[in-house]
N, C-alpha and C. Protein backbone atom coordinates (compact mmCIF):
# COMPACT_ATOMS: atom_id res chain seq x y z
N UNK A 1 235.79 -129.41 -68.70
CA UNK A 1 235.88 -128.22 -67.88
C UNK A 1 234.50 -127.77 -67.41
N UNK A 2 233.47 -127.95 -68.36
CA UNK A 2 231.91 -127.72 -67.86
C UNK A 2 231.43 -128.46 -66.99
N UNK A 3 231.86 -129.77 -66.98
CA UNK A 3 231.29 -130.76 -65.83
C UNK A 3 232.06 -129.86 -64.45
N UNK A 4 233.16 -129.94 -64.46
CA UNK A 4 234.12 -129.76 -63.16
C UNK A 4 233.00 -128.07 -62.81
N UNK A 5 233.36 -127.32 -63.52
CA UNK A 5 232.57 -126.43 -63.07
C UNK A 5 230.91 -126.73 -62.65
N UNK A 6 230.54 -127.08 -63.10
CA UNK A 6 229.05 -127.58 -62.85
C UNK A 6 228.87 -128.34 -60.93
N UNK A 7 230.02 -128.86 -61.36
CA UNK A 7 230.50 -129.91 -59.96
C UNK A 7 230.50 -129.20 -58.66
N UNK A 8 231.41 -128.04 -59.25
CA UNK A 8 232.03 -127.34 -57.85
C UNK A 8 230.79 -126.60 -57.47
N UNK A 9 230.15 -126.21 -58.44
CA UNK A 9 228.83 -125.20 -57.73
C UNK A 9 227.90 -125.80 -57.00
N UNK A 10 227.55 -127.01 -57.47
CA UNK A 10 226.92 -127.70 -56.73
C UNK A 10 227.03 -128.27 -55.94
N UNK A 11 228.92 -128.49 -55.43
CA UNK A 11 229.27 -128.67 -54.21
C UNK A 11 229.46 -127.39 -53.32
N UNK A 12 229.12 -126.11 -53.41
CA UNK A 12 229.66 -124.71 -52.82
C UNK A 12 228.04 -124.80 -52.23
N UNK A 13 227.34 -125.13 -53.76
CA UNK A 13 225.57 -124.70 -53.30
C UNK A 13 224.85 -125.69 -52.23
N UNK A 14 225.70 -127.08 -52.10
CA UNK A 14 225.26 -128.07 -51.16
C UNK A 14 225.34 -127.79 -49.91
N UNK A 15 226.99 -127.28 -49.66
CA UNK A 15 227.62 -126.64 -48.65
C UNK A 15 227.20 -125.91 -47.51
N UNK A 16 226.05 -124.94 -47.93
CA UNK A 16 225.38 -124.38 -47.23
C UNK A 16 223.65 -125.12 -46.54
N UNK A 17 223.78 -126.35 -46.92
CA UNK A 17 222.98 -126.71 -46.68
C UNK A 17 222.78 -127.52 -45.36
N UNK A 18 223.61 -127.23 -44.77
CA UNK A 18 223.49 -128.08 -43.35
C UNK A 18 222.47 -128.02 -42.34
N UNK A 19 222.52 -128.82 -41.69
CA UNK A 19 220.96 -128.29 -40.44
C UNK A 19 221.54 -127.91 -38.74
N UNK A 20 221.05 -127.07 -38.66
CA UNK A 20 222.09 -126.90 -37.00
C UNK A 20 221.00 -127.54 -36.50
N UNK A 21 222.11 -127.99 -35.21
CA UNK A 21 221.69 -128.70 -34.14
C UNK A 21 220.42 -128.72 -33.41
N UNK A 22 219.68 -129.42 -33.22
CA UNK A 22 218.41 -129.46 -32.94
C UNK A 22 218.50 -128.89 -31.20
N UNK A 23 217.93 -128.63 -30.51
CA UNK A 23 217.89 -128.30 -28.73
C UNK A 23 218.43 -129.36 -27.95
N UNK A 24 217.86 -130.60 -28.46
CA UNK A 24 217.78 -131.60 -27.81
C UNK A 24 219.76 -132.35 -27.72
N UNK A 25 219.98 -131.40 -29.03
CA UNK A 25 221.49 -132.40 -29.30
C UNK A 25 222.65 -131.53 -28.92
N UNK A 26 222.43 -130.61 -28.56
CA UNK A 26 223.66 -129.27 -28.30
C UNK A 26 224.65 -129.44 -27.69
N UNK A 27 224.29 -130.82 -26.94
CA UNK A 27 225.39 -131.77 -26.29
C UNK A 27 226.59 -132.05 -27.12
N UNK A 28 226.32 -132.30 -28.27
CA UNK A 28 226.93 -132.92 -29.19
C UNK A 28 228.08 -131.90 -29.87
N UNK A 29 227.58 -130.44 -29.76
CA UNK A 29 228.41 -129.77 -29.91
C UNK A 29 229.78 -129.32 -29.55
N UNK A 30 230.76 -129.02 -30.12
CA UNK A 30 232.09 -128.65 -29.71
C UNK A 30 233.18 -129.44 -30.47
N UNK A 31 234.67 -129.22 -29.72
CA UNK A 31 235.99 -129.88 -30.63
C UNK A 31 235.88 -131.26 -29.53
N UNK A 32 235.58 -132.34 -30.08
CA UNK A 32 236.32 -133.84 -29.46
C UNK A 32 237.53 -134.29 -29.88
N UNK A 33 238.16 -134.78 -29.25
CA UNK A 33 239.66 -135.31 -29.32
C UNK A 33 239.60 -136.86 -28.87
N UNK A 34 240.50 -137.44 -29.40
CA UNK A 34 241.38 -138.65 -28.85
C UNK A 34 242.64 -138.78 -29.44
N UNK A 35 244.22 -139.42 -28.79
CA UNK A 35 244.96 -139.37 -29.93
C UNK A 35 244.50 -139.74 -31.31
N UNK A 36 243.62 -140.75 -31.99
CA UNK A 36 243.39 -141.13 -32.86
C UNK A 36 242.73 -140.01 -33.61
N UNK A 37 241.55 -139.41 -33.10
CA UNK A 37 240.18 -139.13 -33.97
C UNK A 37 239.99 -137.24 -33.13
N UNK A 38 240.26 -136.43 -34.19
CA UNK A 38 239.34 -135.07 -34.04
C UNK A 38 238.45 -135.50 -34.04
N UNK A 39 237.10 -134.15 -33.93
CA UNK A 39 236.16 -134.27 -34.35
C UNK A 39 235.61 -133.03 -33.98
N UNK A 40 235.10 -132.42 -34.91
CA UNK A 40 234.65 -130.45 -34.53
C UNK A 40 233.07 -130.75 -35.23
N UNK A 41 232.15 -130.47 -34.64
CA UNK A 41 230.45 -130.13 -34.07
C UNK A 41 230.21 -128.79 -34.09
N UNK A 42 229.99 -128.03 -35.00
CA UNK A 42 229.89 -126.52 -34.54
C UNK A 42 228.10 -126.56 -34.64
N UNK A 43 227.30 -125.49 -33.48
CA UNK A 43 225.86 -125.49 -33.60
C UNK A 43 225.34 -125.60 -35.04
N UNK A 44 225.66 -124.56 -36.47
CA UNK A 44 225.35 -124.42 -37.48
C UNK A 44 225.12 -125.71 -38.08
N UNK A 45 226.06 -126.67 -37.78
CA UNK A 45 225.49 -128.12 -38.33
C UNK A 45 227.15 -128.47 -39.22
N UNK A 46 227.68 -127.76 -38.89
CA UNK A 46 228.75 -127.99 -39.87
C UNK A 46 230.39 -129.20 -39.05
N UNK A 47 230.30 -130.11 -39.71
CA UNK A 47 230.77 -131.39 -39.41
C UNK A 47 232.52 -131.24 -39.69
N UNK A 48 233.99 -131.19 -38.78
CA UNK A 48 234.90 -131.65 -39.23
C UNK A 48 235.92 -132.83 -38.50
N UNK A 49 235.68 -133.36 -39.70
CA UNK A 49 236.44 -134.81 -39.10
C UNK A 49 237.77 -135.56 -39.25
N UNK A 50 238.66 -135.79 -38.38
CA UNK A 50 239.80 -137.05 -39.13
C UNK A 50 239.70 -137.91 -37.93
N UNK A 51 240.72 -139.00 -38.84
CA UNK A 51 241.15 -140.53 -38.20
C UNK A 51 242.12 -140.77 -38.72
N UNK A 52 243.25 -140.96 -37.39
CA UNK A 52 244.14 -141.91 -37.45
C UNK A 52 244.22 -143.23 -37.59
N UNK A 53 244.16 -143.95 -38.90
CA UNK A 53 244.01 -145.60 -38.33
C UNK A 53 244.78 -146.66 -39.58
N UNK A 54 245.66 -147.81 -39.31
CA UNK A 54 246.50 -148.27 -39.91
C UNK A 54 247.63 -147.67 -40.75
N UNK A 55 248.02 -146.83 -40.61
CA UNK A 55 248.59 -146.41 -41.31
C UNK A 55 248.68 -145.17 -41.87
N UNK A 56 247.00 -145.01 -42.16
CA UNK A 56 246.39 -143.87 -43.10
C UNK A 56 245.77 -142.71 -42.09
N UNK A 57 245.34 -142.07 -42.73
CA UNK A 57 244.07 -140.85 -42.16
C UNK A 57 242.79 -140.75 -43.23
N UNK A 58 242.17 -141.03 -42.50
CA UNK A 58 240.01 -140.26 -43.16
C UNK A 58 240.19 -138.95 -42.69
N UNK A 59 239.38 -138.26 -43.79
CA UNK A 59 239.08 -136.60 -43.21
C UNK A 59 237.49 -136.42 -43.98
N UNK A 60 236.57 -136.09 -42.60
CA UNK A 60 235.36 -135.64 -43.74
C UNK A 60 234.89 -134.35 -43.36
N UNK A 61 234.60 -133.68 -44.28
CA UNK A 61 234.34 -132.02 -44.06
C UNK A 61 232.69 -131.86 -44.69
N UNK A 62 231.67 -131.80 -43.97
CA UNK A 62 230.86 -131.71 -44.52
C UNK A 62 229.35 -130.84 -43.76
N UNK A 63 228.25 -130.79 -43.81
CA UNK A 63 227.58 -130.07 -43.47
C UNK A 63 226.26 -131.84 -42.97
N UNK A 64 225.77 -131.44 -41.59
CA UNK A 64 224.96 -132.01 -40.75
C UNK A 64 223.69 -132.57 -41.69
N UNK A 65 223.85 -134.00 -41.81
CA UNK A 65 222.19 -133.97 -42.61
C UNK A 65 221.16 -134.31 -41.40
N UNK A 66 221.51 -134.89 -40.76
CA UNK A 66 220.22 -135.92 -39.83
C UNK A 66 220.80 -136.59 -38.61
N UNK A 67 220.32 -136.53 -37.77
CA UNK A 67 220.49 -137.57 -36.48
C UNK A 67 219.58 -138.56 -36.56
N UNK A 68 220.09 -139.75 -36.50
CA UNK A 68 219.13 -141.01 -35.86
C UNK A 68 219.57 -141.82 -34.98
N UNK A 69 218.61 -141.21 -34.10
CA UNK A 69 218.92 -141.86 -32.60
C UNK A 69 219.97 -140.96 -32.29
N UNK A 70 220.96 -141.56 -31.50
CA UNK A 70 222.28 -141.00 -31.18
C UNK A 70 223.39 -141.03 -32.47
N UNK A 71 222.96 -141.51 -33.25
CA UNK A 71 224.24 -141.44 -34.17
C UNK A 71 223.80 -140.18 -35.25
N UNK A 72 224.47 -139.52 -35.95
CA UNK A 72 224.35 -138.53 -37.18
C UNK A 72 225.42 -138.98 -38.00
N UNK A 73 224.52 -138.18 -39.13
CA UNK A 73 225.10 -138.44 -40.72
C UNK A 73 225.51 -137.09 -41.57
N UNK A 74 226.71 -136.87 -42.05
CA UNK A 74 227.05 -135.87 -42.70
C UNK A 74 227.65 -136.49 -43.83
N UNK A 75 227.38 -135.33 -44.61
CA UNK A 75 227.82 -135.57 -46.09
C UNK A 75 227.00 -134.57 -47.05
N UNK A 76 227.21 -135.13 -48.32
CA UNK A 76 226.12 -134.04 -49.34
C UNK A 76 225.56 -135.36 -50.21
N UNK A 77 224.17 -134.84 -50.72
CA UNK A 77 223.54 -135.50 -51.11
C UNK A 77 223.83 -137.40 -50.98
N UNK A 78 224.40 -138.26 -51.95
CA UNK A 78 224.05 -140.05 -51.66
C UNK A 78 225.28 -139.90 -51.22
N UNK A 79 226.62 -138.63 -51.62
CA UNK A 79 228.07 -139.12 -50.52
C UNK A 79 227.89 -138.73 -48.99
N UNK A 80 227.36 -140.01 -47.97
CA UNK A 80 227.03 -139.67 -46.76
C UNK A 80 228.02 -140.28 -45.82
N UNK A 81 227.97 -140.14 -44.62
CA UNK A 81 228.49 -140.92 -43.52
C UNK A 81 228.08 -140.75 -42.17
N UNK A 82 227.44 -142.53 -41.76
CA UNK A 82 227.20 -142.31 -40.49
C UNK A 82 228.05 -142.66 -39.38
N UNK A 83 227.98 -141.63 -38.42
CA UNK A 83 228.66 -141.61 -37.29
C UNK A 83 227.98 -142.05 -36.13
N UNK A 84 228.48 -144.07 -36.09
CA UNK A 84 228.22 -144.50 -34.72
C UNK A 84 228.25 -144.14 -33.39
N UNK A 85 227.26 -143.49 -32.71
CA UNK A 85 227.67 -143.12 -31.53
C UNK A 85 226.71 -143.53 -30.23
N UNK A 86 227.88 -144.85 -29.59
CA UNK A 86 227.46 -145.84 -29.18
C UNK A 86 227.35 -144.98 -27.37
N UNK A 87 227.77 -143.70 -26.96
CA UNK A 87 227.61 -143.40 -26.03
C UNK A 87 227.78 -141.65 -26.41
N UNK A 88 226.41 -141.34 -26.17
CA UNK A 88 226.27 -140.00 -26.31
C UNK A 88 226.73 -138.67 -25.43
N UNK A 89 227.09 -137.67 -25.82
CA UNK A 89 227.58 -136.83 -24.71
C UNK A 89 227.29 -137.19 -23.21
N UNK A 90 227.69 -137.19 -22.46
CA UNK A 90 227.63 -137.13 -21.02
C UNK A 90 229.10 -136.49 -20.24
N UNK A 91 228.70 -135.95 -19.36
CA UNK A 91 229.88 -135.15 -18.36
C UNK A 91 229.90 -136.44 -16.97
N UNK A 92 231.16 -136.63 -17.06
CA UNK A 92 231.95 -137.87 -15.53
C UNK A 92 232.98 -137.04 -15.20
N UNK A 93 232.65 -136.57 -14.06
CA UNK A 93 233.69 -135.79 -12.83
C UNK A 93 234.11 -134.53 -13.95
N UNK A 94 233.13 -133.71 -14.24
CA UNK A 94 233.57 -132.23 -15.15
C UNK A 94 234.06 -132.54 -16.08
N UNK A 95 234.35 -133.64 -16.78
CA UNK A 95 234.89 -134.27 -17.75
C UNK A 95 234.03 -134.65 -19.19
N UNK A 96 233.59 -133.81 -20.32
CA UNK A 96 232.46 -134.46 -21.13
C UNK A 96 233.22 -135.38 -22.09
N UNK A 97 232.45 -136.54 -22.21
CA UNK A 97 233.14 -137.38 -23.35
C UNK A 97 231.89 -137.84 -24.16
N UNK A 98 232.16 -138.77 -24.99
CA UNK A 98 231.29 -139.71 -25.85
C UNK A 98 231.86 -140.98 -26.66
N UNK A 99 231.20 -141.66 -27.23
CA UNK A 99 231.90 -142.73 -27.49
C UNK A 99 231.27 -142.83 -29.03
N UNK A 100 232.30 -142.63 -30.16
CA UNK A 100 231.96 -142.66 -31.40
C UNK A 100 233.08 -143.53 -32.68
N UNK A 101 232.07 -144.43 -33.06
CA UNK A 101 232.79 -145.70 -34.29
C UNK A 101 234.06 -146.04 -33.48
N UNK A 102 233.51 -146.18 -32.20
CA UNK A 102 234.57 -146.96 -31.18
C UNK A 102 235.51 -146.26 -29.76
N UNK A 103 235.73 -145.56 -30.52
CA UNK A 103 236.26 -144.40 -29.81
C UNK A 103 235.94 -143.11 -28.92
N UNK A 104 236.82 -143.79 -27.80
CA UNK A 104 236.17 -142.28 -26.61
C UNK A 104 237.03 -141.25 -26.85
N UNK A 105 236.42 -140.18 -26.82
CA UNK A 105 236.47 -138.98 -27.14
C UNK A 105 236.35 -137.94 -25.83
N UNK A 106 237.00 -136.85 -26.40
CA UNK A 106 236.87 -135.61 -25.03
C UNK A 106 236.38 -134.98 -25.52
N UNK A 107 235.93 -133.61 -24.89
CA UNK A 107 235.72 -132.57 -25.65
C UNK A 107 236.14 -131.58 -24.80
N UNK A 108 237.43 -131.03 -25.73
CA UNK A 108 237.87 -129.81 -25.43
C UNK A 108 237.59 -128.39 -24.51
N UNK A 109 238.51 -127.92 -23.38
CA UNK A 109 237.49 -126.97 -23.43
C UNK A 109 237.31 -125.68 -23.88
């Protein structure tokens, strides 16, 4: 029961540790969609994610550690995940999309 408690605080105290969005990336911000894949970017840095795929669903809820390059990584401390993003925000005909771990994406408006 001391571990679990120990656990959760240090997952509540991690929690807040996210980094908002740098100037340069604000692009990146907002709700993306595809049937497959949400994906919510809020400025604060705070990351929510699912995927539809074989069968199953991924969901990751976590707080912004780092961008490299075009792709970013969320998670808390060594549980991380990077998010391939092989085509970064851009707007085609009023339309913003991006292209992430395969998938094109919208973003909501």
């Amino acid at each position: 029961m001391k571990r679990l408690s120990i656990l959760l605080l240090t997952i509540i105290a991690l929690a807040g540790c996210s980094k908002p969005l740098p100037p340069e990336k604000l692009s990146y911000a907002g709700e993306w969609q595809s049937p497959e894949m949400y994906l919510l970017i809020l400025e604060d840095g705070t990351v929510a994610y699912k995927r539809l795929q074989n069968g199953g669903s991924t969901s990751i809820n976590g707080p912004l550690k780092e961008f490299v390059e075009d792709d970013f990584v969320v998670g808390f401390g060594f549980l991380t995940t990077t998010f391939d993003v092989t085509q970064p925000p851009h707007e085609v005909q009023g339309t913003w999309t991006m292209v992430v771990d395969g998938v094109t994406l919208t973003r909501t408006p």
